[in-house]
N, C-alpha and C. Protein backbone atom coordinates (compact mmCIF):
# COMPACT_ATOMS: atom_id res chain seq x y z
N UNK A 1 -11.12 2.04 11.91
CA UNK A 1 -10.04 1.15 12.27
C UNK A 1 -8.78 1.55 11.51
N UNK A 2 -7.69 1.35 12.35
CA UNK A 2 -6.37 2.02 11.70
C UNK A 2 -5.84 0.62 10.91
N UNK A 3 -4.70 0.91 10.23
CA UNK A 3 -4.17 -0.48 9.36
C UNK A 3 -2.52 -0.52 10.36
N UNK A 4 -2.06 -1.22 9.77
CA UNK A 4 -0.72 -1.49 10.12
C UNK A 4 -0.03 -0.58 9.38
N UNK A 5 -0.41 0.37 8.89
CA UNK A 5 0.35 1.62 8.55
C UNK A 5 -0.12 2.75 9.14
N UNK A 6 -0.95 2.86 9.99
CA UNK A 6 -1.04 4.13 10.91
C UNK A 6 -2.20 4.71 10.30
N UNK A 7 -2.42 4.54 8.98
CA UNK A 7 -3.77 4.75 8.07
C UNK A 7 -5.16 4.01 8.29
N UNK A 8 -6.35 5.00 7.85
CA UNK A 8 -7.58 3.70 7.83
C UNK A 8 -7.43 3.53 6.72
N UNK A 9 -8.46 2.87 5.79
CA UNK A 9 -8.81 2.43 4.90
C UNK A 9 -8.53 3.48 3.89
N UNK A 10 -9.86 4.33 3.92
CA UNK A 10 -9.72 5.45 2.96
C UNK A 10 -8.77 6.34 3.26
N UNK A 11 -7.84 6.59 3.89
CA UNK A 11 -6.50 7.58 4.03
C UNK A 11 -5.69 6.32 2.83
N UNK A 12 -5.84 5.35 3.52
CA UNK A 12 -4.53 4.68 2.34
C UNK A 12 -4.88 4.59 1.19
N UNK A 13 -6.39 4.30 0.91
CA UNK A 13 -6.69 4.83 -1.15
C UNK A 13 -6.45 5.83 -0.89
N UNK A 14 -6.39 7.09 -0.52
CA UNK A 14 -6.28 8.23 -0.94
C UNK A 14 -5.11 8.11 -1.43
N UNK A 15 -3.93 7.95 -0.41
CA UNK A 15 -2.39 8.23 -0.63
C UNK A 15 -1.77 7.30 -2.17
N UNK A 16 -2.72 6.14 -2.33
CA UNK A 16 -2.27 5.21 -3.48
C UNK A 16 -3.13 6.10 -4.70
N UNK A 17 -3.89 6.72 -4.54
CA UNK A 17 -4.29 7.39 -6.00
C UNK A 17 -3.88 8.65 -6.34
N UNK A 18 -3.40 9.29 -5.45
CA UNK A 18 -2.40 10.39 -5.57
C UNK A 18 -0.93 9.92 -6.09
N UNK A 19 -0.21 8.77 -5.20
CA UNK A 19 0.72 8.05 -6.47
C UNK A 19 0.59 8.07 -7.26
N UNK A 20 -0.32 7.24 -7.97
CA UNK A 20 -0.96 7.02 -8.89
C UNK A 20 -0.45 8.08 -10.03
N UNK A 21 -1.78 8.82 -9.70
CA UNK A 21 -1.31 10.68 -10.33
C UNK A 21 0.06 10.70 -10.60
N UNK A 22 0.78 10.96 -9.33
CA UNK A 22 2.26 11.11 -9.60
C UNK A 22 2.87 10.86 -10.70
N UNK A 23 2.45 9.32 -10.70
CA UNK A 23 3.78 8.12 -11.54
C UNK A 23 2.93 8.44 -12.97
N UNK A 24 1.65 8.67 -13.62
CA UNK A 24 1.36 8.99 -14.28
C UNK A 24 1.30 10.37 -14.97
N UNK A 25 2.18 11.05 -14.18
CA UNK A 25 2.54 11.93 -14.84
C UNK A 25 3.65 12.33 -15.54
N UNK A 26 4.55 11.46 -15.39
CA UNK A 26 5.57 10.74 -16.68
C UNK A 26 5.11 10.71 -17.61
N UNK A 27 5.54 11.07 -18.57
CA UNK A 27 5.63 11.13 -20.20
C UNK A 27 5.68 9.18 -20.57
N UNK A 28 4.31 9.13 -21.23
CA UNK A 28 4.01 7.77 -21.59
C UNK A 28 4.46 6.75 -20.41
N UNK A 29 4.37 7.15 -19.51
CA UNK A 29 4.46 5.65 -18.37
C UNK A 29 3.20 5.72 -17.70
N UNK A 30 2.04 4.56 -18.01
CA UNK A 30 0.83 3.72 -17.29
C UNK A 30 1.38 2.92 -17.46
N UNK A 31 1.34 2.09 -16.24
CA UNK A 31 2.11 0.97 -15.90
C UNK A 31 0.85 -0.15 -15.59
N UNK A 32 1.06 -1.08 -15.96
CA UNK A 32 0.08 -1.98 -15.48
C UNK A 32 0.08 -2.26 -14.14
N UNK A 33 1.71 -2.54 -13.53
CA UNK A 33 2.21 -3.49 -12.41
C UNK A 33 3.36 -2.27 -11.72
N UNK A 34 2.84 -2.18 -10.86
CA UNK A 34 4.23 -1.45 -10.01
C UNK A 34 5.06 -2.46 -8.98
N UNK A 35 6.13 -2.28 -8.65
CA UNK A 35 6.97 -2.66 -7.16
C UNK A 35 7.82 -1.94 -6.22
N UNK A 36 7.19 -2.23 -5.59
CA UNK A 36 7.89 -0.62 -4.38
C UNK A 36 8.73 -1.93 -3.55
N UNK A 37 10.22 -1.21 -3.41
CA UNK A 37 11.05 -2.07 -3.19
C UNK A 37 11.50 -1.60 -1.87
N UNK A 38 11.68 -2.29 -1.31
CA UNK A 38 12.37 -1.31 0.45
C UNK A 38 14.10 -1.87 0.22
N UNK A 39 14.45 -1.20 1.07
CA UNK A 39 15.95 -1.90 1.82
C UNK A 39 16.21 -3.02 1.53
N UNK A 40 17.06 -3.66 0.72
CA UNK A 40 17.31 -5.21 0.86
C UNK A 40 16.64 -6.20 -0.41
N UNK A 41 16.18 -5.44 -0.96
CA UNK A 41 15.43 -5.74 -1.84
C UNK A 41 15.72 -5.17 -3.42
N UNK A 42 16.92 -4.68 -3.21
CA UNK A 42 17.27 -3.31 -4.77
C UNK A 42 17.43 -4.61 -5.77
N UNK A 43 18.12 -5.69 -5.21
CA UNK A 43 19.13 -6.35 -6.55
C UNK A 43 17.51 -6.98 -7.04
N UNK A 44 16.17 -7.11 -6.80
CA UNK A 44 15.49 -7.61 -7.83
C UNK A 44 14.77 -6.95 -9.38
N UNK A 45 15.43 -5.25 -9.01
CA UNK A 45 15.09 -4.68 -9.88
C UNK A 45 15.97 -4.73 -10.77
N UNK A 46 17.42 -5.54 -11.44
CA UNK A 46 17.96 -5.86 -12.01
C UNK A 46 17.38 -7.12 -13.15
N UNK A 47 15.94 -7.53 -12.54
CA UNK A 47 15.48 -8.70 -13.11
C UNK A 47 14.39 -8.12 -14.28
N UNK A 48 14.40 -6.76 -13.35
CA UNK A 48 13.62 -6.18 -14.69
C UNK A 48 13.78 -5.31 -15.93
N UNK A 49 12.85 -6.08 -16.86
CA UNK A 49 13.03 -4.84 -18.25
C UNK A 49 12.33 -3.50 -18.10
N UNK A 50 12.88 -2.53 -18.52
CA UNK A 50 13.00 -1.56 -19.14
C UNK A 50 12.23 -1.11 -17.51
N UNK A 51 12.99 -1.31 -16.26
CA UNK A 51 12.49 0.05 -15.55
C UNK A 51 12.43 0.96 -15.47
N UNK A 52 11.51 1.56 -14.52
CA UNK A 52 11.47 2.97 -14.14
C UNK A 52 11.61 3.15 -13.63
N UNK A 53 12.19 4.26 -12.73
CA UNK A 53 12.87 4.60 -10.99
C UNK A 53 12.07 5.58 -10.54
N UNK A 54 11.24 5.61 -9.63
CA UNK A 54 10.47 6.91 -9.22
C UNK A 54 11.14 6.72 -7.61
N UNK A 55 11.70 8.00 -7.15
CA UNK A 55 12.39 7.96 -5.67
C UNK A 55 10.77 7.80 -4.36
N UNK A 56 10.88 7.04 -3.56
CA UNK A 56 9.76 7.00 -2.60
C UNK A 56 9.25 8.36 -2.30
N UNK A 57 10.62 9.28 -2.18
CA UNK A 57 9.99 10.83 -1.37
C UNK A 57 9.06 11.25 -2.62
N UNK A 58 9.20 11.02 -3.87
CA UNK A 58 8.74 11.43 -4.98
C UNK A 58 7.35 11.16 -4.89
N UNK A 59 7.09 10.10 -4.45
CA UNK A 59 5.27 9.71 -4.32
C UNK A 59 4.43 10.21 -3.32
N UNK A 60 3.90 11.71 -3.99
CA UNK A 60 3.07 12.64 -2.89
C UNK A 60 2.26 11.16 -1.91
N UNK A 61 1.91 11.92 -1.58
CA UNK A 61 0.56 11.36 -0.32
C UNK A 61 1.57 10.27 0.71
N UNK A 62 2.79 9.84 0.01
CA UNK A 62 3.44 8.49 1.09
C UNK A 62 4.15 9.28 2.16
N UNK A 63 4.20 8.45 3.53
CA UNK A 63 4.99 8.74 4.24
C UNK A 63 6.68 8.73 3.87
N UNK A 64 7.12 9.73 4.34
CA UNK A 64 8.43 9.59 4.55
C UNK A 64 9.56 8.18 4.80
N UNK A 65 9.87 7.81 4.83
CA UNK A 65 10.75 6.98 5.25
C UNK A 65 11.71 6.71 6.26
N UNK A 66 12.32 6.44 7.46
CA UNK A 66 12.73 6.12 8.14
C UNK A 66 13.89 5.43 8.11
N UNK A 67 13.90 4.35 6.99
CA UNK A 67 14.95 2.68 7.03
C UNK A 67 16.30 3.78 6.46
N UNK A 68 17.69 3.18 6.95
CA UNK A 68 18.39 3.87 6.20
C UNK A 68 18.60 2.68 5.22
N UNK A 69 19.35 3.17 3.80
CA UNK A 69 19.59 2.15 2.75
C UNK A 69 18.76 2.44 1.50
């Protein structure tokens, strides 16, 4: 069965533990809590301390993006 992302099940763990990898491969960043922010949504990362910015294209395994913004 596909998801509402075009993925099944195990395609989408795959693509989230390859993130994973990714974002952990920053110098001392394991993060407990991530937030992937789309379009319309930037000004809540102002609420947070000491972020981190990883660009979407940056997170192997994710699709591309589409939205402009």
């Amino acid at each position: 069965m596909r998801s509402i992302l075009g993925a099944t099940a195990k395609e989408l763990a795959s693509s989230i533990s390859i993130a994973r990898e990714t974002i952990w491969q920053h110098k001392l960043l394991q993060p407990r809590v991530a937030i992937v922010l789309g379009s319309g949504l930037g000004a809540l990362a102002d609420y947070v301390e000491h972020p981190v910015e990883i660009a979407y294209i940056d997170l192997a395994g994710f699709p591309r993006t589409s939205a402009a913004g």
